[in-house]
Protein backbone atom coordinates (compact mmCIF):
# COMPACT_ATOMS: atom_id res chain seq x y z
CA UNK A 1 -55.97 -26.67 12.38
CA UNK A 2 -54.67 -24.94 15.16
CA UNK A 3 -56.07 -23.08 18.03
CA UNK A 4 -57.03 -19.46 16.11
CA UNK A 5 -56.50 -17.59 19.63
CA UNK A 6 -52.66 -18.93 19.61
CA UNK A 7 -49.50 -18.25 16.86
CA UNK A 8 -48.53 -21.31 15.24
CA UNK A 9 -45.45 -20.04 15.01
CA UNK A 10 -42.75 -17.43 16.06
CA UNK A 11 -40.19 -15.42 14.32
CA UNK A 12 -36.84 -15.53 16.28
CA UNK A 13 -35.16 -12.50 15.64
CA UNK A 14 -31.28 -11.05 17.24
CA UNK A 15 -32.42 -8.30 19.38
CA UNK A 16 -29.36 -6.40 20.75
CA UNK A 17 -30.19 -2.81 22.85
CA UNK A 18 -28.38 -0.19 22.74
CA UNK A 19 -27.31 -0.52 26.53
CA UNK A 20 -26.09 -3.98 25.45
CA UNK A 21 -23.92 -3.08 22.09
CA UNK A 22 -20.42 -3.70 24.16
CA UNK A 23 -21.23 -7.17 26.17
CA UNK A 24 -23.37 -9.15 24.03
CA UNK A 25 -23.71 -10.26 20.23
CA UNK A 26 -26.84 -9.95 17.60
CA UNK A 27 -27.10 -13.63 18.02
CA UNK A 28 -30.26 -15.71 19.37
CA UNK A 29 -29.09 -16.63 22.90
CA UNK A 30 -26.28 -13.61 23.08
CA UNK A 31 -28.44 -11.06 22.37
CA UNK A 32 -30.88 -8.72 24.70
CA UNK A 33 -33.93 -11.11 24.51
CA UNK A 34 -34.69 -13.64 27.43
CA UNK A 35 -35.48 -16.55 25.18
CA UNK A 36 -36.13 -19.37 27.27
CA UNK A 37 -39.23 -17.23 28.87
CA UNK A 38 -40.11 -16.30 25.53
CA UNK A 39 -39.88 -20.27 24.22
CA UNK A 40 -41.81 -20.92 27.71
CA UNK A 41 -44.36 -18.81 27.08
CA UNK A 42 -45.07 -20.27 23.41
CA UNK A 43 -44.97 -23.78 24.79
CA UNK A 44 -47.28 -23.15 27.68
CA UNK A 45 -50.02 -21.04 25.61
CA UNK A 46 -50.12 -24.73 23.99
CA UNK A 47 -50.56 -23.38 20.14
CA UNK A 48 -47.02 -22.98 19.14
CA UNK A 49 -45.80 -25.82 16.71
CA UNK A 50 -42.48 -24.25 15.12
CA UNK A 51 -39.61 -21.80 15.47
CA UNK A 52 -38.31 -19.79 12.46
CA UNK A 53 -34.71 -18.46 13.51
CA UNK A 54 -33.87 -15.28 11.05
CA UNK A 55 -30.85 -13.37 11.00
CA UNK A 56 -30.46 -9.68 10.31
CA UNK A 57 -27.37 -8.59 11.94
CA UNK A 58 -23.83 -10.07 11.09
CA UNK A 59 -21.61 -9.53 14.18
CA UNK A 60 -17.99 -9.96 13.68
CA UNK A 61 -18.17 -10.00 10.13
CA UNK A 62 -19.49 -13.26 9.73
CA UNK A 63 -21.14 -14.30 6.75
CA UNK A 64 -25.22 -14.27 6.85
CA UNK A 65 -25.28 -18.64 7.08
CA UNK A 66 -22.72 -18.78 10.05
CA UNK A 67 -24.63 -16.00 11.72
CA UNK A 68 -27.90 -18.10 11.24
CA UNK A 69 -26.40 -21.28 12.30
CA UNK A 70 -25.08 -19.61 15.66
CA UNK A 71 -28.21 -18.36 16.20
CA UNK A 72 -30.06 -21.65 15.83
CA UNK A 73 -27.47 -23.26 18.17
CA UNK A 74 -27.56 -20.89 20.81
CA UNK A 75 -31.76 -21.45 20.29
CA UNK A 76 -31.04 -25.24 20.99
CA UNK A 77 -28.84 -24.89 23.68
CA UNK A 78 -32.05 -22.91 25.45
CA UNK A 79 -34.54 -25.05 24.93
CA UNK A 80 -32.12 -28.02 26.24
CA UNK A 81 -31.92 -26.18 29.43
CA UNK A 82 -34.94 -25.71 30.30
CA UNK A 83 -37.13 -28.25 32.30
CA UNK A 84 -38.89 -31.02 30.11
CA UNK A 85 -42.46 -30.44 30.06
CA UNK A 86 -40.76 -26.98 28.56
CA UNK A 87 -38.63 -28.17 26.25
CA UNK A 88 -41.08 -30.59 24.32
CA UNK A 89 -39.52 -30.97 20.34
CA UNK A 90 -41.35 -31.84 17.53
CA UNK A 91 -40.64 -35.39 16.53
CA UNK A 92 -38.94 -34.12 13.42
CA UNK A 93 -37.02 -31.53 13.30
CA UNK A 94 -35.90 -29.52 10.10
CA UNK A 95 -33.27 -27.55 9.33
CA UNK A 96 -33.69 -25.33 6.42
């Protein structure tokens, strides 16, 4: 079991401000959120063990499961960037 004072786990979630609505997308890595300090921060307080990507904005028209799957991508492409001790992965990884 894990450590009770830590999450498990984290919900990432498109957040887009209103100051951003013309230069960036509801889309996990376009959006208003600085996601590799927020995956930092998870990985350093040592207790979080997964990453749920949801979707609840559909920019461009897009359908709901291409949003999703940008939004995991642009998630990956984060965590690749940042240095390794940060951007420890689970030995599997799941898509679902």
């Amino acid at each position: 079991m894990g450590n009770p004072t830590h999450e498990l786990g984290i919900e990432a979630i498109e957040v887009l401000i209103p100051e951003h609505a013309q230069t960036r997308k509801a889309l996990v890595g376009q959006d208003s959120v600085d996601w590799a300090a927020v995956y930092a921060a998870c990985v350093a307080s040592g207790g979080t063990e997964w990453v749920v990507v949801e979707q609840e904005e559909y920019p461009d028209g897009r359908s709901p499961m291409d949003c999703t799957r940008q939004s995991l991508s642009g998630l990956r492409t984060i965590v690749a960037s940042l240095p390794p001790r940060l951007a420890a992965r689970p030995e599997e990884e799941r898509e679902q």
